[in-house]
Protein backbone atom coordinates (compact mmCIF):
# COMPACT_ATOMS: atom_id res chain seq x y z
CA UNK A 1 -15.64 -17.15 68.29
CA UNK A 2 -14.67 -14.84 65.28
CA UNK A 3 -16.45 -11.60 64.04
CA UNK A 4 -18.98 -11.76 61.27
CA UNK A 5 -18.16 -8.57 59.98
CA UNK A 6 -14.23 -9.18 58.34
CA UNK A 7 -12.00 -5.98 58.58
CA UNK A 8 -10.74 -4.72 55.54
CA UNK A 9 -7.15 -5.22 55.21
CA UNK A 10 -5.97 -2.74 52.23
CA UNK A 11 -7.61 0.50 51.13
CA UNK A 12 -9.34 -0.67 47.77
CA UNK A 13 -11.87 -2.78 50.33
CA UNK A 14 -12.45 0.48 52.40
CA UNK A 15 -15.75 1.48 52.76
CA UNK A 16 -17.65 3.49 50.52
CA UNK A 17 -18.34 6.05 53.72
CA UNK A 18 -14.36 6.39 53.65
CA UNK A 19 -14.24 7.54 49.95
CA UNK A 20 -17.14 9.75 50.04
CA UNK A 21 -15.07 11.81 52.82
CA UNK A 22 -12.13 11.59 50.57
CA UNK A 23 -13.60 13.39 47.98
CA UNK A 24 -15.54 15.65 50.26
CA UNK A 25 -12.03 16.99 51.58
CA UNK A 26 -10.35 17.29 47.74
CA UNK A 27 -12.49 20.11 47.06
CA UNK A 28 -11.89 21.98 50.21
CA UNK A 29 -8.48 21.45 49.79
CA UNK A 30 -8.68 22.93 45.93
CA UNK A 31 -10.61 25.99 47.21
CA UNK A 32 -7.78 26.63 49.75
CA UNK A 33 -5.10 26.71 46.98
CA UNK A 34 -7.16 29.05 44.60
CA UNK A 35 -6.83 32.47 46.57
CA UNK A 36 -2.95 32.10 46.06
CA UNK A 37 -3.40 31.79 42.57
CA UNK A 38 -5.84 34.80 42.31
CA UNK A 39 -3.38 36.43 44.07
CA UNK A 40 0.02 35.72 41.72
CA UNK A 41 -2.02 36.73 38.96
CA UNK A 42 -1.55 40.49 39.34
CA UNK A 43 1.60 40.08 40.54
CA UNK A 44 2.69 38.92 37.05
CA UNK A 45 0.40 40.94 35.01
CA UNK A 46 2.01 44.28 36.67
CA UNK A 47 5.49 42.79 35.72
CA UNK A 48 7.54 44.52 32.86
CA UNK A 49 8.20 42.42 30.07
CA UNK A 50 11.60 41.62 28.85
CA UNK A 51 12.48 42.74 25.20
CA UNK A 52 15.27 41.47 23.67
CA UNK A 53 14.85 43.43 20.22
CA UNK A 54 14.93 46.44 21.47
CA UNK A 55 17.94 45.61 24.23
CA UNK A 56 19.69 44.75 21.03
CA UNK A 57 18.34 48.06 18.76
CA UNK A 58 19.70 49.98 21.58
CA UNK A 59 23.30 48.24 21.64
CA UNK A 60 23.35 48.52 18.17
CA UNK A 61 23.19 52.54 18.42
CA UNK A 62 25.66 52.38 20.54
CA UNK A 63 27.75 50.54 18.61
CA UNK A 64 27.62 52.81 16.04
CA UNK A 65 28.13 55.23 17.71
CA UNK A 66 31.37 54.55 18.60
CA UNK A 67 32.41 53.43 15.22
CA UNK A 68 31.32 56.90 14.48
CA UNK A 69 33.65 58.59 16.72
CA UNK A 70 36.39 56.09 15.94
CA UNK A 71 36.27 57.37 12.54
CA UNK A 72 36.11 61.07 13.10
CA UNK A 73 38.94 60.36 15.37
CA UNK A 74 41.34 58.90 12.91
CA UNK A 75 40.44 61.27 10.12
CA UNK A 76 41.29 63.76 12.56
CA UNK A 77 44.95 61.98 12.96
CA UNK A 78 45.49 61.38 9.72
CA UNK A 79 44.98 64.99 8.76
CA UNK A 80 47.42 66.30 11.76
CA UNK A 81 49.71 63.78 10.37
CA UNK A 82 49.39 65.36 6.21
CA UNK A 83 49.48 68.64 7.69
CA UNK A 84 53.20 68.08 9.70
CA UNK A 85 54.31 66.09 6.64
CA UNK A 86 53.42 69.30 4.17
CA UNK A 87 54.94 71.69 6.93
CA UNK A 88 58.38 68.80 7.10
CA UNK A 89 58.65 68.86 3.43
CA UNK A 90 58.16 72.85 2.76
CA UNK A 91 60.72 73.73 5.86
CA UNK A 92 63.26 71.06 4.17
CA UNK A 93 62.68 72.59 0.42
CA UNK A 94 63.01 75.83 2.43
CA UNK A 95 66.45 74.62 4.49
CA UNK A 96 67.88 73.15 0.96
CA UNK A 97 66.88 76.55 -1.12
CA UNK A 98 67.84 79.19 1.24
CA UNK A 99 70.66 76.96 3.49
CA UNK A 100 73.59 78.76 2.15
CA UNK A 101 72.60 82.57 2.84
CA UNK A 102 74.79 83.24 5.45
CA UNK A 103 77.88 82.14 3.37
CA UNK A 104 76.39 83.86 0.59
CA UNK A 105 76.06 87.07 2.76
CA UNK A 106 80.04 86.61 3.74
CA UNK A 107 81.42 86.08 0.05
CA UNK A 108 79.47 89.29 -0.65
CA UNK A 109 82.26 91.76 0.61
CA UNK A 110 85.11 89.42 -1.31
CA UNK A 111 83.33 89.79 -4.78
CA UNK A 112 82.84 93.66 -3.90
CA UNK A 113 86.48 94.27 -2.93
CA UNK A 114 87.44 91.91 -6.52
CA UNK A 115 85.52 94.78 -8.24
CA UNK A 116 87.07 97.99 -6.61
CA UNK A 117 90.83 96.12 -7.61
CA UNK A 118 89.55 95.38 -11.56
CA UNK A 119 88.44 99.05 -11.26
CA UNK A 120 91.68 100.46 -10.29
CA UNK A 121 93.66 98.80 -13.05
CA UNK A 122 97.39 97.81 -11.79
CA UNK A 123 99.70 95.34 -13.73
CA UNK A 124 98.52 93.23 -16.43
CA UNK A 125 99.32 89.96 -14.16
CA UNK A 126 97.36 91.58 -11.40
CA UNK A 127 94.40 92.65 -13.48
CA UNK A 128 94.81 88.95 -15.16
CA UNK A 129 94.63 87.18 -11.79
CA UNK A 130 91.72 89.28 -10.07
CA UNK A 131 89.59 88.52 -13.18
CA UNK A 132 90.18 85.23 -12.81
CA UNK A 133 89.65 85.26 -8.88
CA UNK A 134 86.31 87.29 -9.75
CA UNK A 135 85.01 84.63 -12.63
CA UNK A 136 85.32 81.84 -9.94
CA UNK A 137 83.11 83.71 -7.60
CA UNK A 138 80.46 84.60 -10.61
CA UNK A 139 80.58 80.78 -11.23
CA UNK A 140 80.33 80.03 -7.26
CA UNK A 141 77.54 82.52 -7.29
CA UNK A 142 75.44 80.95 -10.77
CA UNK A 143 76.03 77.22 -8.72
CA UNK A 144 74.25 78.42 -6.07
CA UNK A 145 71.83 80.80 -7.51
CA UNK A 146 73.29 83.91 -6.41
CA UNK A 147 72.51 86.91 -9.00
CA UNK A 148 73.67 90.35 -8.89
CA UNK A 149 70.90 92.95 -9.53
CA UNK A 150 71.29 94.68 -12.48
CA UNK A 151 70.34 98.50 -11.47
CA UNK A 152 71.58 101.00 -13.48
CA UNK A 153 69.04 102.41 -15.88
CA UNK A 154 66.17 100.50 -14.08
CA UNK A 155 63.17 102.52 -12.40
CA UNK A 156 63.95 102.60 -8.77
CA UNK A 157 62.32 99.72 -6.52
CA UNK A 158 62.06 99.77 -3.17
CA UNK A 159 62.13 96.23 -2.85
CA UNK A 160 65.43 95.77 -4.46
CA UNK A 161 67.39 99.41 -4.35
CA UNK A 162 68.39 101.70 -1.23
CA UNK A 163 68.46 105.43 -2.52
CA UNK A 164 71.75 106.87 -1.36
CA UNK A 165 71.61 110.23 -2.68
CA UNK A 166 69.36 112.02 -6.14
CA UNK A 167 71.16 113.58 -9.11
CA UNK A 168 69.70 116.44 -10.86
CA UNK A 169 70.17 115.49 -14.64
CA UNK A 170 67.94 116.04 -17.58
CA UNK A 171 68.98 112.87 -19.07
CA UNK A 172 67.10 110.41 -17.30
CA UNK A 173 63.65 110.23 -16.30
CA UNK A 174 62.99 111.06 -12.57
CA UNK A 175 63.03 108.00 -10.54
CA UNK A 176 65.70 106.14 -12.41
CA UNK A 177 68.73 104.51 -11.64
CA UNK A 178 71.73 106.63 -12.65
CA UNK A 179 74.46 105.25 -10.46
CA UNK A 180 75.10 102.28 -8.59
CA UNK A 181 77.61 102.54 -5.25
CA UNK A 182 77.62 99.11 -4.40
CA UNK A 183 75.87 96.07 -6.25
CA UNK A 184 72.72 94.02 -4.26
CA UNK A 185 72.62 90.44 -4.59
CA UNK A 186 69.79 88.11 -4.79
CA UNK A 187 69.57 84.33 -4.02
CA UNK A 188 66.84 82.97 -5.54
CA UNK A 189 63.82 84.91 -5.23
CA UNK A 190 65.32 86.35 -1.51
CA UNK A 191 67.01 89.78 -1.20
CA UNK A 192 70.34 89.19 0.10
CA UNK A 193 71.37 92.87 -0.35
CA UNK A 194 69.78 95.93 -1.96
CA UNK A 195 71.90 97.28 -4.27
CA UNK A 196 73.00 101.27 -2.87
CA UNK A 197 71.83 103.54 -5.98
CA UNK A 198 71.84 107.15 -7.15
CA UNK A 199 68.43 108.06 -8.07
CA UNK A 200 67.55 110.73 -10.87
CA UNK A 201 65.25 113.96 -10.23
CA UNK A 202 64.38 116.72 -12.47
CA UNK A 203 67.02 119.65 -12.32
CA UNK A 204 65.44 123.19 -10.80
CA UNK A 205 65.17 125.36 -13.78
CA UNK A 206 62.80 122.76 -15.28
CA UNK A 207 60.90 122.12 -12.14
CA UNK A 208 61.13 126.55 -11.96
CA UNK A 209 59.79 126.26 -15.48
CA UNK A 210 56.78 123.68 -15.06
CA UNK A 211 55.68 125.17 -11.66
CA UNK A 212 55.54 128.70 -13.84
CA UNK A 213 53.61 127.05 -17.24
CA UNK A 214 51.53 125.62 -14.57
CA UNK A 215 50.64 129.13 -12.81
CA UNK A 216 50.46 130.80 -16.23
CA UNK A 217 47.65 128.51 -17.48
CA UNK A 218 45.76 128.69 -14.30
CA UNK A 219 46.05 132.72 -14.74
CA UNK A 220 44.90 132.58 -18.62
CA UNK A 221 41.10 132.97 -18.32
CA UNK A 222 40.89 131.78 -21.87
């Protein structure tokens, strides 16, 4: 003999009893969740936040920073660079204008002993030949800028005379050039050899005769 009451087969024909417990355990199971979201909230709150403007303001700085130093860097070369290139170019003007000194130096003691030998006289061939021999070396000398100092008569310089000895004369001024022993050269603007000189000085008697005007007038009360 079957049931009266039919069991229900699926879950839309269960009782109402069965979905009023349903529902009674959803909220229970919400209020269960809810502390864990109360308690993420301050976790993320407290988090710092990611900026990327100023990640990227503070590469930029960087950046340009570099570039900065880059630049002072290579202005710095290219300076050290003009500087050696000035210093290259003055030492080779230097090497090309003074280069031939020492042979200039050596020919020196030829041209003076051509001198002494036109000095001396000797045969007309002789004299001929040596003043030849002598205008090659004043052309040698002119091609390679090689001047002899001209001395006599000039006031004495120190930079360009070496005093051997002073004459007393009263035809010259004190401090002048009376006599020249052997000529100085120059090449260029560069002493190659001072010219060896006589130098005037007032005779005695006149210095006697200042140095006693001189005492007079200090004497005279008038």
């Amino acid at each position: 003999m079957m049931d009266g009451k039919r069991k229900p087969e699926t879950e839309e024909e269960a009782p109402p009893e069965a979905e009023a417990a349903a529902n009674d355990e959803a909220p229970a199971a919400e209020e269960a969740s809810a502390p864990d979201s109360a308690d993420a909230e301050p976790k993320d709150a407290g988090a710092e936040e990611f900026d990327p403007l100023a990640e990227q303001a503070a590469r930029i700085a960087e950046l340009e920073a570099e570039a900065q130093a880059l630049r002072d860097e290579r202005l710095r070369a290219l300076a050290e660079v003009e500087n050696m290139r000035r210093r290259s170019e003055r030492e080779r003007q230097e090497a090309s204008r003074y280069g031939a000194t020492g042979l200039a130096r050596d020919l020196l003691g030829v041209a003076d002993n051509l001198r002494r030998a036109l000095e001396s006289g000797g045969g007309d061939g002789l004299l001929e030949g040596v003043g030849m021999v002598e205008r090659e070396f004043a052309q040698a000398f002119a091609r390679h800028h090689i001047a002899r100092i001209e001395a006599e008569g000039e006031r004495f310089d120190h930079n360009r005379h070496q005093a051997m000895f002073e004459v007393e004369t009263a035809d010259a001024e004190p401090g002048t050039v009376v006599q020249v022993i052997q000529d100085g050269y120059l090449l260029h603007d560069r002493l190659l050899r001072p010219a060896m000189v006589g130098v005037a000085k007032a005779p005695e008697t006149a210095e006697a005769e200042e140095t006693g005007g001189e005492a007079a007038e200090t004497a005279d009360p008038d």
